[in-house]
Protein backbone atom coordinates (compact mmCIF):
# COMPACT_ATOMS: atom_id res chain seq x y z
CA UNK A 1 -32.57 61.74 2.75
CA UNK A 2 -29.13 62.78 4.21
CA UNK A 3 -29.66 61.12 7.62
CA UNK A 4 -27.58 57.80 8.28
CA UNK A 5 -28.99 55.42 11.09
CA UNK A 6 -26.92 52.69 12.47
CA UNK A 7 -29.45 50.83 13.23
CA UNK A 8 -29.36 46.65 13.27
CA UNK A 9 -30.60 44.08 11.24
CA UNK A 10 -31.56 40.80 12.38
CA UNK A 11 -29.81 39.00 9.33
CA UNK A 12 -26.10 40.26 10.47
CA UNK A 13 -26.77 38.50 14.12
CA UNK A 14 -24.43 35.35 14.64
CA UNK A 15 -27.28 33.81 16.09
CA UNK A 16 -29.99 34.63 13.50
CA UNK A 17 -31.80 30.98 12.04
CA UNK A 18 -29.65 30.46 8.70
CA UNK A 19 -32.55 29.06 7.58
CA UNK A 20 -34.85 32.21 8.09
CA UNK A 21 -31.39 34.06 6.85
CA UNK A 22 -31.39 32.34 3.47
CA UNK A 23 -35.10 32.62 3.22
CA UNK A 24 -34.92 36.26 3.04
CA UNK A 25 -31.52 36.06 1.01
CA UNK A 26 -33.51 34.09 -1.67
CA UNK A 27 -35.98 36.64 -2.08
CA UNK A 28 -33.55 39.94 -1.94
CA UNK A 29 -31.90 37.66 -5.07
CA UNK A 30 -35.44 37.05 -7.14
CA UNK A 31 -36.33 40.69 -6.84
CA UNK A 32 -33.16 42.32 -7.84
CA UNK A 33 -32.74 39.79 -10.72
CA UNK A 34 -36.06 39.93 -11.79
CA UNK A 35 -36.33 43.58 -11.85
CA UNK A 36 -33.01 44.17 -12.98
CA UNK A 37 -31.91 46.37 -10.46
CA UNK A 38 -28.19 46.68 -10.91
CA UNK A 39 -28.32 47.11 -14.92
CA UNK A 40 -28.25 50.75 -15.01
CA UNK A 41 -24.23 50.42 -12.83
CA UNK A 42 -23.26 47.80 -16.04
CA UNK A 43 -21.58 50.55 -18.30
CA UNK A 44 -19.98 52.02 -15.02
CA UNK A 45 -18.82 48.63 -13.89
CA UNK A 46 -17.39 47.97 -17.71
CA UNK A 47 -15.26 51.33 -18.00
CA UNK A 48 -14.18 50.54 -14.58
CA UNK A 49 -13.08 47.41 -15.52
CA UNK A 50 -11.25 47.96 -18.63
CA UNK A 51 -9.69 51.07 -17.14
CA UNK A 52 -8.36 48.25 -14.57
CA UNK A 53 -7.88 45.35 -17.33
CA UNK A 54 -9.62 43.30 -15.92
CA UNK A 55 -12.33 40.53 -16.18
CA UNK A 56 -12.50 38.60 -13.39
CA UNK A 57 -15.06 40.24 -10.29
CA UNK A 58 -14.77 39.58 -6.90
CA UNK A 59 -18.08 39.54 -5.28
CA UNK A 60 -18.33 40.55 -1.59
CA UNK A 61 -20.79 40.15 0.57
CA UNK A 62 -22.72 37.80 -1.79
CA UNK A 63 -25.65 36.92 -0.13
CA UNK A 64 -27.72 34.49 -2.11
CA UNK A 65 -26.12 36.41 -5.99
CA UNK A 66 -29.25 38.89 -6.42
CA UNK A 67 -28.37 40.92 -9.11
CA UNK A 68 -25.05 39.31 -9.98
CA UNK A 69 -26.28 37.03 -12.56
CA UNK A 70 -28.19 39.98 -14.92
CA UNK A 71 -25.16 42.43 -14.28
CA UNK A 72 -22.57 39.32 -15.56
CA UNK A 73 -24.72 38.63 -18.68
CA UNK A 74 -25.01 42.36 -19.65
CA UNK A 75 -21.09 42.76 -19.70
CA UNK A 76 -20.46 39.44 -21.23
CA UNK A 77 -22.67 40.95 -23.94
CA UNK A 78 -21.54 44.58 -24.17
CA UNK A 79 -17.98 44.73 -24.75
CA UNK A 80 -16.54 41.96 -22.17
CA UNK A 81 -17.25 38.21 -23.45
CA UNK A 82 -14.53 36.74 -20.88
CA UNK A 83 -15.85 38.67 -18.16
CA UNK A 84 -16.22 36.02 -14.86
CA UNK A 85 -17.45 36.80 -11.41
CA UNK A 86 -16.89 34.25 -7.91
CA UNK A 87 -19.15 34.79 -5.19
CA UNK A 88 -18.18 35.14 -1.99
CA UNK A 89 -19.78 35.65 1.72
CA UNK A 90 -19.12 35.57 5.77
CA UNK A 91 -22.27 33.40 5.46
CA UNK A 92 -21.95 31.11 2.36
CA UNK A 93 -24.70 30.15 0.38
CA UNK A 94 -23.49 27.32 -2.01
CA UNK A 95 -27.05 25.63 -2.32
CA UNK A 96 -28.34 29.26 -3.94
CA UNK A 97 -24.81 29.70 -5.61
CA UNK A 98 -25.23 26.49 -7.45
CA UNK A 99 -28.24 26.73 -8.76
CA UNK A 100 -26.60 30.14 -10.13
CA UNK A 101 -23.57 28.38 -11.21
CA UNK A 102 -25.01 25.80 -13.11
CA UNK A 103 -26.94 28.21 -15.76
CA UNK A 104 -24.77 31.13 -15.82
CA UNK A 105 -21.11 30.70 -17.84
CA UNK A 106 -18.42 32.49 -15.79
CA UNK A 107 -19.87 32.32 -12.61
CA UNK A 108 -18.52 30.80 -9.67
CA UNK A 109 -18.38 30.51 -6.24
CA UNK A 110 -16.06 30.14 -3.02
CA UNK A 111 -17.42 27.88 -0.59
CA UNK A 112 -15.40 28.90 2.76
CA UNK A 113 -16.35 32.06 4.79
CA UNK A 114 -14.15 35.02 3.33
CA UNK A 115 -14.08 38.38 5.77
CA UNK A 116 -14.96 41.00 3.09
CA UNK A 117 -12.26 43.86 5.39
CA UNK A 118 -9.78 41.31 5.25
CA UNK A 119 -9.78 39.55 1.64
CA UNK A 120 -7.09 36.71 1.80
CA UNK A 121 -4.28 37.93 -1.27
CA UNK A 122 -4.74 34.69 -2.85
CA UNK A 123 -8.22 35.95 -4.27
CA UNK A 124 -7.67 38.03 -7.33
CA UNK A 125 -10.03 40.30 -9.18
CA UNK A 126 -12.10 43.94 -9.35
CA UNK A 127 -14.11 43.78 -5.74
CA UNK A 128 -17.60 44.60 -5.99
CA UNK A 129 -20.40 44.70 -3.01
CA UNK A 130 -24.12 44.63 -4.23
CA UNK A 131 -27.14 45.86 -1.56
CA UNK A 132 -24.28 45.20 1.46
CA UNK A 133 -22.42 47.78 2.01
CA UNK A 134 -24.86 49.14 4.45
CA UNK A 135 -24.33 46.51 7.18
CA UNK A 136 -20.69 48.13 7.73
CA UNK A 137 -20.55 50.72 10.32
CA UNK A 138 -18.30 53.69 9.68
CA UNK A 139 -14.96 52.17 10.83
CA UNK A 140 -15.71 48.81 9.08
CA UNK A 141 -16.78 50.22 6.32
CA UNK A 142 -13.72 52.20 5.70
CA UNK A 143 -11.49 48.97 6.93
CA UNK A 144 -13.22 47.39 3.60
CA UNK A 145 -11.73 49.90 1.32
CA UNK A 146 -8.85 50.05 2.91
CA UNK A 147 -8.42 46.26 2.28
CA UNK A 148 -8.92 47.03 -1.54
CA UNK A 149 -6.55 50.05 -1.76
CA UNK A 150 -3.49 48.23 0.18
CA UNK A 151 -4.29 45.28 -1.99
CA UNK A 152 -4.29 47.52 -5.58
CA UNK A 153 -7.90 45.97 -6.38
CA UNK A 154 -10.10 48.13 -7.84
CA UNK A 155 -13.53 47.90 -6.17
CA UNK A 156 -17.45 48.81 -6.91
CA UNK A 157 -19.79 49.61 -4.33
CA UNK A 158 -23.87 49.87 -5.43
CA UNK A 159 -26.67 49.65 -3.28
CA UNK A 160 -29.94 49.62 -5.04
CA UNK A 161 -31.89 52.83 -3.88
CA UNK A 162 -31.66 56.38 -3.86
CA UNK A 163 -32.30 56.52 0.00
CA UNK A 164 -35.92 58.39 0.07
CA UNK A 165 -38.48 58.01 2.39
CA UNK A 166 -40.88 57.03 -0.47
CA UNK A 167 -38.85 53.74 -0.65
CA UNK A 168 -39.74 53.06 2.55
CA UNK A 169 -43.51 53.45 2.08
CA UNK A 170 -43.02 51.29 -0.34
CA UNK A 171 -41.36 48.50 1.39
CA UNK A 172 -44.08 49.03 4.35
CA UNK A 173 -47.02 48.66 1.12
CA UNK A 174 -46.08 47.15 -2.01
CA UNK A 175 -43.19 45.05 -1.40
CA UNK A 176 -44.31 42.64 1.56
CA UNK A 177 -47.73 41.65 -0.93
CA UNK A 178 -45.38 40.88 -3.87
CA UNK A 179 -43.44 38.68 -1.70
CA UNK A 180 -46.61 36.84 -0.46
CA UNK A 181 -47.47 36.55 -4.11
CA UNK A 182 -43.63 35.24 -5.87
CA UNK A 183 -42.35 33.22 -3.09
CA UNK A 184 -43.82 29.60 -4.33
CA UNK A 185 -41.82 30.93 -7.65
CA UNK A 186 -38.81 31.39 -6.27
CA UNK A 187 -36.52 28.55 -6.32
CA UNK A 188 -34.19 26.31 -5.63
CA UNK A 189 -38.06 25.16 -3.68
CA UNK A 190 -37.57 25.01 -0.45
CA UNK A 191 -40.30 23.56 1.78
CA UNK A 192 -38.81 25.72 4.92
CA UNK A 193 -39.62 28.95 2.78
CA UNK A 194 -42.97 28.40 2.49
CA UNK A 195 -43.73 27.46 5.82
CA UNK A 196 -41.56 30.39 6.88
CA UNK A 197 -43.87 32.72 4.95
CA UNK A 198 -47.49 31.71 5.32
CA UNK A 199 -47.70 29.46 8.61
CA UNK A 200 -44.98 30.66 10.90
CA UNK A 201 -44.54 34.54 8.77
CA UNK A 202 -40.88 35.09 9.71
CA UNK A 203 -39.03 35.88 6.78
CA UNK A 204 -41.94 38.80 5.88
CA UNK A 205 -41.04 39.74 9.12
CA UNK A 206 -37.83 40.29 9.43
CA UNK A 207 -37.88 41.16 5.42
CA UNK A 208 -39.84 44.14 6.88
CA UNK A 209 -37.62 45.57 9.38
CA UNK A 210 -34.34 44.95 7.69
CA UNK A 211 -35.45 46.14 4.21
CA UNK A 212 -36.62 49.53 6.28
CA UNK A 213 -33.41 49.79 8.46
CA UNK A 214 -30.82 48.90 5.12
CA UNK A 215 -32.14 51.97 3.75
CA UNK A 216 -32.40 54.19 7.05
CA UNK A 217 -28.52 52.52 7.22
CA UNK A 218 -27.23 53.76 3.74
CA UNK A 219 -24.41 56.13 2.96
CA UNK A 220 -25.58 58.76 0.67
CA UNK A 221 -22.49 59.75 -1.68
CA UNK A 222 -20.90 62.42 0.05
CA UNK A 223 -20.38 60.29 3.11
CA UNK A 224 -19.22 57.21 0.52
CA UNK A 225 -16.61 59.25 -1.20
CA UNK A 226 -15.94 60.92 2.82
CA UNK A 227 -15.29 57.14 3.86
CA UNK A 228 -12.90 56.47 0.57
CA UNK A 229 -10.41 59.29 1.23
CA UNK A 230 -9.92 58.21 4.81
CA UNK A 231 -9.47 54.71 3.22
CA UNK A 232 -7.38 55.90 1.07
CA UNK A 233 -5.01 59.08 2.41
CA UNK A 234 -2.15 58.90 -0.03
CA UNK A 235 -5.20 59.03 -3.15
CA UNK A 236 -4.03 55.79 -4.62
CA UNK A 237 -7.45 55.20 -6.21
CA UNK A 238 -9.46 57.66 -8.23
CA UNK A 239 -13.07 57.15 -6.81
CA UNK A 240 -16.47 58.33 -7.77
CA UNK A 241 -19.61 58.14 -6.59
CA UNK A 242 -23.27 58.88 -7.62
CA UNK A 243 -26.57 57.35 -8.35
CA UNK A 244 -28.18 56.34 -11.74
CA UNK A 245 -31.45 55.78 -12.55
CA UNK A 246 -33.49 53.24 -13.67
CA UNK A 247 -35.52 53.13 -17.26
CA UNK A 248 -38.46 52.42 -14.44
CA UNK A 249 -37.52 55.07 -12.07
CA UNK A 250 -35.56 53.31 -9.25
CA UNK A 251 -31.91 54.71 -8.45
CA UNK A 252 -28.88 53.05 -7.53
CA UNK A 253 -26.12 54.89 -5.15
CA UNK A 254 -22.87 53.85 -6.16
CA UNK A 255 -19.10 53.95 -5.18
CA UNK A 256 -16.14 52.98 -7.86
CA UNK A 257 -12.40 53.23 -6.42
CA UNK A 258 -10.05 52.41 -9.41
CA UNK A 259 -6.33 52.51 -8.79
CA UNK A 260 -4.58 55.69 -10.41
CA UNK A 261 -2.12 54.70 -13.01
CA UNK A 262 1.72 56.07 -12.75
């Protein structure tokens, strides 16, 4: 599916309920983890890293940390023990970020509100964005990459699909019934989550529609790697971009900009 739409999703609307916001957030974070989404990306993120020397990640866009957790293990563990990642998000979540903190070695967080096209210098490390780079339209999208090139920090972006219409059959089928089935599981517990999801079903809801529209909204590679070089006119960076494949079947797009050496 080659077709972008820019369409809008009700958990990038200043006045969307942070509580219904977090509800959703919470269970975009249990899936990926518990699915491991984002492992296949791990040896891309590693050479990417080492080509950079680095160990520390920058997390954009955060949400509630799906996926960041698995992917941070699996590096620690394959080649990168001192490998660390901080969270960060327009929208903190420190109550889900805590939780992550606490039981993960190397992971942090930044409590204040950091603007992912405008990443203050004092906030080192190789950027990545997991399942957010969507939300950007065009000339926001490019201003985050541009951010990354004029600051000489390397920078991942994965989104975790392929972009084909039998993804969204399945978030119309499969994915709203597992999410009526894990959501007592998911923690921290949150009374507001439950009541959210079987007495007043608003996080379903608007789980539905954004989980359709984030993958009507996603850049295929061509327009990913068309977005880098108008970040990036001088070719400062060496990007690449893809997908990979899941063991399971599932892909993951993905964008790497690494900064050329002299």
């Amino acid at each position: 599916m080659k077709l972008r739409l820019q369409l809008f999703e009700f958990e990038d609307l200043p006045w969307f309920p942070r509580v219904v916001r977090a509800g959703m957030m919470d269970y975009l974070r249990f899936m990926i983890s518990t699915l491991g989404t984002y492992q296949p990306i791990v040896p891309l993120l590693r050479e990417a890293l080492q080509a950079t020397h680095q160990t520390q990640l920058l997390e954009l866009c955060a949400g509630a940390g799906g996926g960041t957790e698995g992917v941070l293990r699996s590096l620690q563990a394959t080649g990168l023990p001192a490998a660390q990642v901080t969270l960060t998000d327009l929208y903190p979540q420190p109550a889900a970020w805590q939780l992550l903190a606490a039981r993960t070695p190397g992971l942090s967080y930044a409590p204040a509100a950091v603007d992912a096209t405008a990443v203050p210098p004092g906030m080192p490390g190789f950027r990545t964005v997991f399942s957010a780079f969507h939300h950007f339209p065009p000339p926001l999208a490019e201003a985050l990459l541009a951010d990354a090139v004029r600051q000489g920090a390397g920078i991942g972006v994965f989104e975790g699909a392929g972009k084909h219409w039998l993804e969204i059959l399945l978030a119309w089928t499969v994915l709203p019934v597992a999410q009526l089935l894990i959501t007592p599981f998911i923690r921290p517990f949150r009374l507001s989550r439950l009541l959210l999801t079987y007495v007043l079903p608003l996080i379903p809801l608007f789980t539905l529609w954004d989980g359709t529209v984030s993958i009507l909204r996603m850049y295929p590679p061509a327009q990913l790697l068309a977005l880098a070089h108008r970040a990036d006119p001088q070719g400062r960076f060496r990007w690449t971009a893809g997908k990979v494949r899941h063991w399971w079947g599932p892909q993951v797009t993905y964008l790497i900009g690494v900064p050329r050496v002299n």
